[in-house]
C-alpha atoms as a PDB file:
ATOM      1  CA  UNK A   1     155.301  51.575  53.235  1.00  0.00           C
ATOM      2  CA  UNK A   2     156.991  50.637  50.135  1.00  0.00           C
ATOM      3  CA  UNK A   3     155.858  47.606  47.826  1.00  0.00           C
ATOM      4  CA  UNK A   4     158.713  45.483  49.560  1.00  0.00           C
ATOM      5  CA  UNK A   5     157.063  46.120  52.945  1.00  0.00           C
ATOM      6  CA  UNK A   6     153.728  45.854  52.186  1.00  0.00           C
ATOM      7  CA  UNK A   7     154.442  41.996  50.438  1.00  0.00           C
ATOM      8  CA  UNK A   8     156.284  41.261  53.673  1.00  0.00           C
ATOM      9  CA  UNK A   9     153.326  42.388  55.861  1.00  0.00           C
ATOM     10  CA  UNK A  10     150.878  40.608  53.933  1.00  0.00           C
ATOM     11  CA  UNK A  11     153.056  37.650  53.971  1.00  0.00           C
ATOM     12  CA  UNK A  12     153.064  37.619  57.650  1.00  0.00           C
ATOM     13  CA  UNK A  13     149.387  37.782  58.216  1.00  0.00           C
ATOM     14  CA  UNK A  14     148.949  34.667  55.598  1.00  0.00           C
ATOM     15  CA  UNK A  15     150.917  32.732  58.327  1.00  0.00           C
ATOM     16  CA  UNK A  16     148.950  33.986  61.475  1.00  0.00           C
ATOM     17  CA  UNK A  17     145.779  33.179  59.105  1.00  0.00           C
ATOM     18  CA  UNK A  18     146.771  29.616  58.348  1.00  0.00           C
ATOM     19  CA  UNK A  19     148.111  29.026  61.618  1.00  0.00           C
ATOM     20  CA  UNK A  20     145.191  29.811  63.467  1.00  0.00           C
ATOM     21  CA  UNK A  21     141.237  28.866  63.500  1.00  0.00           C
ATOM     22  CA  UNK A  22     140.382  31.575  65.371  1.00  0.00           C
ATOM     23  CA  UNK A  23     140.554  35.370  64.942  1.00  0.00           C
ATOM     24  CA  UNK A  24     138.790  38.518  66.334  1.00  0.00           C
ATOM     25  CA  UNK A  25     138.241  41.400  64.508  1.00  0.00           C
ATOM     26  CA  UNK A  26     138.062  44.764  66.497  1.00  0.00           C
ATOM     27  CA  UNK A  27     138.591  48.415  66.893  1.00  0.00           C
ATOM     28  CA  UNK A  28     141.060  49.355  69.914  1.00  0.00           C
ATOM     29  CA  UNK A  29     140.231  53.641  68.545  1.00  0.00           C
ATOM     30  CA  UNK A  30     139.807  55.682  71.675  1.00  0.00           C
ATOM     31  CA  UNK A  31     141.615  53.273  73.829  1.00  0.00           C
ATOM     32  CA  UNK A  32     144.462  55.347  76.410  1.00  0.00           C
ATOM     33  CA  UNK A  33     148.180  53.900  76.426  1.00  0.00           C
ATOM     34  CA  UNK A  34     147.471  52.426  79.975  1.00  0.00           C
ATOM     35  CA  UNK A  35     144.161  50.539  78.532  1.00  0.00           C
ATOM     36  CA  UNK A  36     146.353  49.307  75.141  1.00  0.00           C
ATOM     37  CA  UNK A  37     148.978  48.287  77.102  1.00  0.00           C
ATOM     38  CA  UNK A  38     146.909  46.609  80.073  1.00  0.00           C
ATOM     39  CA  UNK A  39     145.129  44.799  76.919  1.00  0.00           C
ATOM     40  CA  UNK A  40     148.343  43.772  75.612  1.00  0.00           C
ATOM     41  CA  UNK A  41     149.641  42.063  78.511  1.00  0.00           C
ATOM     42  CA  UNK A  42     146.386  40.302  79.238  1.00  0.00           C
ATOM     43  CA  UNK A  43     147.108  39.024  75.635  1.00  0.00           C
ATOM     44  CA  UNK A  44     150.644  37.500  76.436  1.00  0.00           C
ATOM     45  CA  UNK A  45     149.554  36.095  79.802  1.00  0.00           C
ATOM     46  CA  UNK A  46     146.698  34.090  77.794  1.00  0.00           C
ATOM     47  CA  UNK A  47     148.708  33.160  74.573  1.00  0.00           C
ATOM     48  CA  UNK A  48     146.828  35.463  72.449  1.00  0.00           C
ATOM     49  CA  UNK A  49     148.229  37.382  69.735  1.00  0.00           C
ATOM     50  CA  UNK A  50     147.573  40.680  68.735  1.00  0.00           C
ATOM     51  CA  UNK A  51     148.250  42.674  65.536  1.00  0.00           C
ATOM     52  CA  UNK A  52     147.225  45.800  64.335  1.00  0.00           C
ATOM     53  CA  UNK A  53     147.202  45.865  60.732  1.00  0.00           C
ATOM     54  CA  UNK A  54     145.937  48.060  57.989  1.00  0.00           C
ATOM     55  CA  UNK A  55     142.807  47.348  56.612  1.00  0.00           C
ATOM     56  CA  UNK A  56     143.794  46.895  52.858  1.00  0.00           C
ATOM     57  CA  UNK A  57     146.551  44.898  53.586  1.00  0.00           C
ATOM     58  CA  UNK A  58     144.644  42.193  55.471  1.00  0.00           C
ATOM     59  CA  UNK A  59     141.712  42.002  53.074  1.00  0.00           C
ATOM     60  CA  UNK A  60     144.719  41.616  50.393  1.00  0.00           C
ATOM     61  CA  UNK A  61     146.237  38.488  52.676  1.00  0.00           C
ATOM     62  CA  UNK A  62     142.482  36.748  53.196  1.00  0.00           C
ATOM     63  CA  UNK A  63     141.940  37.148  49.526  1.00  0.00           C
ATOM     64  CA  UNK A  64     144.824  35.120  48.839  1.00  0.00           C
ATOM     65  CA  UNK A  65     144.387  32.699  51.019  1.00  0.00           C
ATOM     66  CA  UNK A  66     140.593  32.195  50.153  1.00  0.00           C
ATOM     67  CA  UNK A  67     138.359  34.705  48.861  1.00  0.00           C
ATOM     68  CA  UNK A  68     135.409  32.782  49.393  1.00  0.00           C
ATOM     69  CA  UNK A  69     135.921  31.680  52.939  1.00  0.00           C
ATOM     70  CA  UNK A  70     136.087  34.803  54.372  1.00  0.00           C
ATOM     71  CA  UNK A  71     133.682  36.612  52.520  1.00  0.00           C
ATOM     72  CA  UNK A  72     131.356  36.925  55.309  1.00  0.00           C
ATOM     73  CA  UNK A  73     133.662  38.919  57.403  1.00  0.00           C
ATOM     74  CA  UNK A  74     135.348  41.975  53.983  1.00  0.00           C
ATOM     75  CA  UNK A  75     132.507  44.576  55.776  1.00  0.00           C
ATOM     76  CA  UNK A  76     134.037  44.195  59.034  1.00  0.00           C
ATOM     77  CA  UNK A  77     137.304  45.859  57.635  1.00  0.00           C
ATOM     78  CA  UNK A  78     136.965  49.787  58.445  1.00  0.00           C
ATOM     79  CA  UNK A  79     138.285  51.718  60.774  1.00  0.00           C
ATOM     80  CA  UNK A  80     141.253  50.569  63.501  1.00  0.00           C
ATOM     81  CA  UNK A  81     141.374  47.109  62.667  1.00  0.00           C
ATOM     82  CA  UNK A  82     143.470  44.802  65.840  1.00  0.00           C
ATOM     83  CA  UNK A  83     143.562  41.112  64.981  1.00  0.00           C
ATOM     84  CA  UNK A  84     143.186  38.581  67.936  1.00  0.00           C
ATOM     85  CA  UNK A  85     144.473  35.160  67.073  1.00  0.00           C
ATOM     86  CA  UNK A  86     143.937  32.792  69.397  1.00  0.00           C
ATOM     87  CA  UNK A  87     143.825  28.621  70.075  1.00  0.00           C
ATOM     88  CA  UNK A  88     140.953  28.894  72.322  1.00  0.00           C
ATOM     89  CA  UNK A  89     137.371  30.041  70.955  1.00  0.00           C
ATOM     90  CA  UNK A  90     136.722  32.138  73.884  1.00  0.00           C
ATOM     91  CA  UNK A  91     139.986  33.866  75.342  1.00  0.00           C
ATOM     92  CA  UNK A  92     139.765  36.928  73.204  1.00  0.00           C
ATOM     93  CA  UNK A  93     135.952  37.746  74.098  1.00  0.00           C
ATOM     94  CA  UNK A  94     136.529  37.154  77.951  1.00  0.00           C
ATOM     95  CA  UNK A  95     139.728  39.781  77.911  1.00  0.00           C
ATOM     96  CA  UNK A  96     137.923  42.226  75.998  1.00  0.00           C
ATOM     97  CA  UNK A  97     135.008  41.804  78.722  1.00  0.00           C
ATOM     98  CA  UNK A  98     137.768  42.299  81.402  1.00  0.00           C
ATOM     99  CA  UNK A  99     139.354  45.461  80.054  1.00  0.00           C
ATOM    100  CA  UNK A 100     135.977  46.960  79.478  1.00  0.00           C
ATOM    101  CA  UNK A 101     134.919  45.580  83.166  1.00  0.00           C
ATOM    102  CA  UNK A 102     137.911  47.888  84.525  1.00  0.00           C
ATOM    103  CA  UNK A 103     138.277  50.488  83.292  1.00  0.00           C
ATOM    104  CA  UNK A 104     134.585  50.566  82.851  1.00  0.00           C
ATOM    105  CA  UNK A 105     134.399  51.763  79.060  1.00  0.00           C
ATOM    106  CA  UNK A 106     132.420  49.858  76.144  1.00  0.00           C
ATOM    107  CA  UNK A 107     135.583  49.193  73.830  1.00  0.00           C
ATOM    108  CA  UNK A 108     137.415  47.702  72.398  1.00  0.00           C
ATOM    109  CA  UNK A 109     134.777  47.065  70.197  1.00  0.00           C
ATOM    110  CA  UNK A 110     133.823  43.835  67.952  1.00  0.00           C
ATOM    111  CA  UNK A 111     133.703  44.348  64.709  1.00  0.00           C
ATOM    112  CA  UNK A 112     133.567  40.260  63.435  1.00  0.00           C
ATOM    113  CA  UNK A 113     135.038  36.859  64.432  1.00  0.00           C
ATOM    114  CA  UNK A 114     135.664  33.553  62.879  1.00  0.00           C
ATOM    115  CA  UNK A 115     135.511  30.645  64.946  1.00  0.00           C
ATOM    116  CA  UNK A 116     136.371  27.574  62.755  1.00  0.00           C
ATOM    117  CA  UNK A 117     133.930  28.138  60.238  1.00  0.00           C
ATOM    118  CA  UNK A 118     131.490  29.789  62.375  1.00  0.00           C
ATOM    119  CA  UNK A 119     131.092  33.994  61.574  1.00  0.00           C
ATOM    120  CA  UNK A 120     130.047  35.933  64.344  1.00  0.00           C
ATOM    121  CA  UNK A 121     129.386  39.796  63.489  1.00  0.00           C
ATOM    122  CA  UNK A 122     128.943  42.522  65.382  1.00  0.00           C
ATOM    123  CA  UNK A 123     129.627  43.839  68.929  1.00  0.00           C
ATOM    124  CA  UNK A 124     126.460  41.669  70.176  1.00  0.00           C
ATOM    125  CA  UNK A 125     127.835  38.647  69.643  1.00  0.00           C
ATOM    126  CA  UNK A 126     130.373  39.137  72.377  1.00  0.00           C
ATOM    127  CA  UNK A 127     128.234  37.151  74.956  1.00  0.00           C
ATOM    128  CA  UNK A 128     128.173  34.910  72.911  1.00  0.00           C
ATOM    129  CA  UNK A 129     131.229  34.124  72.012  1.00  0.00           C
ATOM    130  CA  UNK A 130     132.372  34.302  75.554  1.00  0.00           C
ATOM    131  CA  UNK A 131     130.097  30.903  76.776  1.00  0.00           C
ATOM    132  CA  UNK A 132     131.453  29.123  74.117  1.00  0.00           C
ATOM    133  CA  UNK A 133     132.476  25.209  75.517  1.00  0.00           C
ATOM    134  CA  UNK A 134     135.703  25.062  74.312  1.00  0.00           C
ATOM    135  CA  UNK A 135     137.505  21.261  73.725  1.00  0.00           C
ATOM    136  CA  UNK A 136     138.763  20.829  76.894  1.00  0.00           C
ATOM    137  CA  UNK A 137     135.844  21.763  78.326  1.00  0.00           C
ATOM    138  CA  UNK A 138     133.605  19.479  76.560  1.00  0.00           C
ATOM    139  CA  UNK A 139     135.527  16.792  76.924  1.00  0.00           C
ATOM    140  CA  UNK A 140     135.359  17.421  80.607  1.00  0.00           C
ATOM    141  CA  UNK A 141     131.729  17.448  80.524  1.00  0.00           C
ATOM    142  CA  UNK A 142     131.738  14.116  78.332  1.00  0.00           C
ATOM    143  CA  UNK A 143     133.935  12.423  81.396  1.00  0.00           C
ATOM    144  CA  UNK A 144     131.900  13.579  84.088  1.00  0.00           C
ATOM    145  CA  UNK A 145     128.579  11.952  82.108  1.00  0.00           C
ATOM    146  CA  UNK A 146     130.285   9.013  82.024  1.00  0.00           C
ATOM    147  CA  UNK A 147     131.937   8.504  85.569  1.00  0.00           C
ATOM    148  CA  UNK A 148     128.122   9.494  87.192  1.00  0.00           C
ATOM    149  CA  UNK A 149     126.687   5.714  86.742  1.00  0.00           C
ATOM    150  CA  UNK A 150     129.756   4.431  87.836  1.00  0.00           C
ATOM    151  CA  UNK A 151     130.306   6.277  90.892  1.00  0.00           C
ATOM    152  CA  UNK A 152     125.885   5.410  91.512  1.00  0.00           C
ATOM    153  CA  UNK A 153     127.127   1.730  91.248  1.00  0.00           C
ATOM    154  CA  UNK A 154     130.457   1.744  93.120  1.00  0.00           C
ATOM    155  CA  UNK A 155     128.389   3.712  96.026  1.00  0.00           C
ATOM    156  CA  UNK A 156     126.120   0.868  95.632  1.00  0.00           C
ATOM    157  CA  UNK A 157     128.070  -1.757  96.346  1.00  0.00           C
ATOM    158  CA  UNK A 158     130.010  -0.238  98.824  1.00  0.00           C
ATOM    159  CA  UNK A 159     126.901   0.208 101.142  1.00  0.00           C
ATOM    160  CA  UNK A 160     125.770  -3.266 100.719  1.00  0.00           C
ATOM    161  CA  UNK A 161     125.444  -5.253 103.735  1.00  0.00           C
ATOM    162  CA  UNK A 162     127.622  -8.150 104.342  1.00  0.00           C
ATOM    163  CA  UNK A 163     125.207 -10.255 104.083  1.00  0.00           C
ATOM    164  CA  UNK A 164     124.201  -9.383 100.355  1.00  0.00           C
ATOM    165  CA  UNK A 165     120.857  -8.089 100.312  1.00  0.00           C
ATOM    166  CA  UNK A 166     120.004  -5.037  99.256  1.00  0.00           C
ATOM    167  CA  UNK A 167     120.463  -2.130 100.881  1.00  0.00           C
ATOM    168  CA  UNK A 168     117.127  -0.394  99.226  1.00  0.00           C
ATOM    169  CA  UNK A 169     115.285  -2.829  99.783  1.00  0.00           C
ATOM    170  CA  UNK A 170     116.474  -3.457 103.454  1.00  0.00           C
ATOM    171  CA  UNK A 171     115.847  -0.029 104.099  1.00  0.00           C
ATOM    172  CA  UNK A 172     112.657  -0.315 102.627  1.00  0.00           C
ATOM    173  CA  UNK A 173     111.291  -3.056 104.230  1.00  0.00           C
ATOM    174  CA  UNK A 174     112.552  -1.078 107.333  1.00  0.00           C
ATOM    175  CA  UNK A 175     110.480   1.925 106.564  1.00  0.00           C
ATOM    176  CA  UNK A 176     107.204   0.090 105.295  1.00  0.00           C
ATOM    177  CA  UNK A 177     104.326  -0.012 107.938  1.00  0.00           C
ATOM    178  CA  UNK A 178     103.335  -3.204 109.509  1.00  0.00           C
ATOM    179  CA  UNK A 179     101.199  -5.172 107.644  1.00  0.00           C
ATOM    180  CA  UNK A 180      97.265  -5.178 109.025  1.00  0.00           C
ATOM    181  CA  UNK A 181      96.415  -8.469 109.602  1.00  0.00           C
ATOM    182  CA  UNK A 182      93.698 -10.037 107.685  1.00  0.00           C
ATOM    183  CA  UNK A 183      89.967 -10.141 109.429  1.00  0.00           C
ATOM    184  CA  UNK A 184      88.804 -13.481 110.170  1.00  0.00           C
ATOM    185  CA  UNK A 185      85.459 -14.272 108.554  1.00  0.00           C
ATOM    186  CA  UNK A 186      83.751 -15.878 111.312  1.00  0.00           C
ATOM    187  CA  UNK A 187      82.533 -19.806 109.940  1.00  0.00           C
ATOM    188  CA  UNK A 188      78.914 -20.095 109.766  1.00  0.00           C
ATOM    189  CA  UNK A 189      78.018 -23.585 111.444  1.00  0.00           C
ATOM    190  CA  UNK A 190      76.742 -25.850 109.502  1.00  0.00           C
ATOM    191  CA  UNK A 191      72.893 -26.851 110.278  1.00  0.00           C
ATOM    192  CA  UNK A 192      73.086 -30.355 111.574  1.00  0.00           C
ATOM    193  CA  UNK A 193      70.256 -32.921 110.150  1.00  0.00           C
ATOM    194  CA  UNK A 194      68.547 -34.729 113.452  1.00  0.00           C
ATOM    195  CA  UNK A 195      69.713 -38.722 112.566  1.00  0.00           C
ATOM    196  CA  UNK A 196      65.784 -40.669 113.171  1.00  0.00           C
ATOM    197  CA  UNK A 197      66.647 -43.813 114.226  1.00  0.00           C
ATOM    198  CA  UNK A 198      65.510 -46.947 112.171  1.00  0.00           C
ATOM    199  CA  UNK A 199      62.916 -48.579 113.918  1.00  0.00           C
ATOM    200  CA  UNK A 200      63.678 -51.869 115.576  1.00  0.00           C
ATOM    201  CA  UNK A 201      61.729 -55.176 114.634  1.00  0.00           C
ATOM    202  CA  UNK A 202      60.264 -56.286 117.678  1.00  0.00           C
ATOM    203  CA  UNK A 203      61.880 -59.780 118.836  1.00  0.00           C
ATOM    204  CA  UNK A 204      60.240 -62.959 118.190  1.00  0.00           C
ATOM    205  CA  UNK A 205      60.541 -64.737 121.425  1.00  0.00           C
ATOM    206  CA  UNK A 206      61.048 -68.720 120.872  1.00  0.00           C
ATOM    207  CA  UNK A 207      58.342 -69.362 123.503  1.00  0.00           C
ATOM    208  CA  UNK A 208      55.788 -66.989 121.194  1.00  0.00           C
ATOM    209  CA  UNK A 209      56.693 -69.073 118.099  1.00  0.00           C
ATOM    210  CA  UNK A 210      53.986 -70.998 116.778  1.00  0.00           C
ATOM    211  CA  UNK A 211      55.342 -74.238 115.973  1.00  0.00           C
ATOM    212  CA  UNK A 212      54.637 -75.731 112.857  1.00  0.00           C
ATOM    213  CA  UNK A 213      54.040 -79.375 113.050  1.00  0.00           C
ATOM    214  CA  UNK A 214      55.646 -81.930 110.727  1.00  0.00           C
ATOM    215  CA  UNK A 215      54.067 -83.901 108.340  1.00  0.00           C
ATOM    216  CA  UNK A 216      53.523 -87.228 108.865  1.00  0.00           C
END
C-alpha cells in the first residue's frame, strides 16, 4: 500500500470508530471460504459490519482518535485482526456462537471488545457478552414491571361482585369453617335466705280491756 492508501484506510476506520460504540476484535485465521462467507452474510442479515484491517493501521486510527481510551484493548492487535461494528451490544458474540455452533469449530476467535466504555478481553468473555440486556430489551423489562400491578388491580376489579364486596374476602368467608359456638356456663342458683316471719302482737280484745275509771 502506498502512503496515499494507507491515510485513506486509516481515515475510513476513524469513521467506523466514531460512528459506532461497539466493536469486536477477532481472528477469522483458519476459517474455509464457505465459513468466511457464511459469517459474512450472517453479518449483513444483522446490520453488522465487518472489516478486516491490518493491525498497524488500526492501532494508527485509535491512536488518533484517543490514545487513552483505547488503551486497554493495543495487546489485542496481533495476528488476523476482523473488526465487528455493530449498534447492538450482543449481535456480534451470538453470530460468532452460531458459526462456531455449525460448523462445529472453536473460531473465529475473540481477541477484545469494547462495549461503550466497557473492555471485555479474551475469548472467555464471549458468554458474556452474548447475555448482555441490550436497550430494547431493558426497556421491555422496565414495561413489563410496571404493567404487573396494574394488570393485579384491573383483574381485581373485574372479578368483583356486583354488589361491591370483596371478592377475597367473600371467598374467604366462604372457605372459613363454621364458627363453634360458645359453651354455656351453666348459672349457679343463688342460695335463697328462708324470710322468718315477724311475730304478730297478740290482739287486745275490747271485752279483755281493763277499763280505767275516770276521776271524779
Amino acid at each position: 500500500m502506498t502512503t496515499d492508501q494507507k491515510n485513506k484506510a486509516i481515515e475510513v476506520l476513524k469513521e467506523k470508530f466514531s460512528q459506532y460504540n461497539n466493536f469486536y476484535i477477532t481472528n477469522t485465521e483458519s476459517l474455509t471460504v464457505a465459513q468466511t462467507n457464511k459469517l459474512r452474510s450472517l453479518c449483513y442479515d444483522k446490520s453488522v459490519e465487518m472489516k478486516v484491517a491490518k493491525n498497524t493501521l488500526i492501532v494508527k486510527a485509535l491512536q488518533q482518535l484517543d490514545s487513552e481510551k483505547y488503551s486497554g484493548i493495543m495487546d489485542a492487535f496481533h495476528g488476523v485482526t476482523a473488526l465487528m461494528f455493530s449498534e447492538s451490544p450482543k449481535e456480534p458474540a451470538l453470530l460468532i456462537s452460531s458459526i462456531r455452533s455449525e460448523f462445529n469449530i472453536d473460531k473465529p476467535l475473540l481477541k477484545a471488545a469494547l462495549i461503550g466504555e466497557e473492555i471485555y478481553l479474551g475469548n472467555e468473555s464471549l458468554i458474556a457478552l452474548r447475555n448482555i440486556k441490550t436497550k430494547n430489551e431493558l426497556i421491555g423489562e422496565v414495561i413489563g414491571l410496571l404493567k404487573s400491578p396494574l394488570s393485579r388491580v384491573l383483574s381485581a376489579l373485574q372479578n368483583r361482585p356486583e354488589d361491591g364486596s370483596a371478592p377475597q374476602a367473600a371467598a374467604a368467608a366462604e372457605s372459613a369453617p363454621d364458627a363453634t359456638p360458645a359453651t354455656e356456663t351453666p348459672e349457679t342458683p343463688v342460695a335463697e335466705t328462708p324470710v322468718t316471719p315477724a311475730a304478730e302482737a297478740p290482739e287486745t280484745s275490747a271485752a279483755d280491756a281493763t277499763e280505767t275509771p275516770a276521776a271524779e
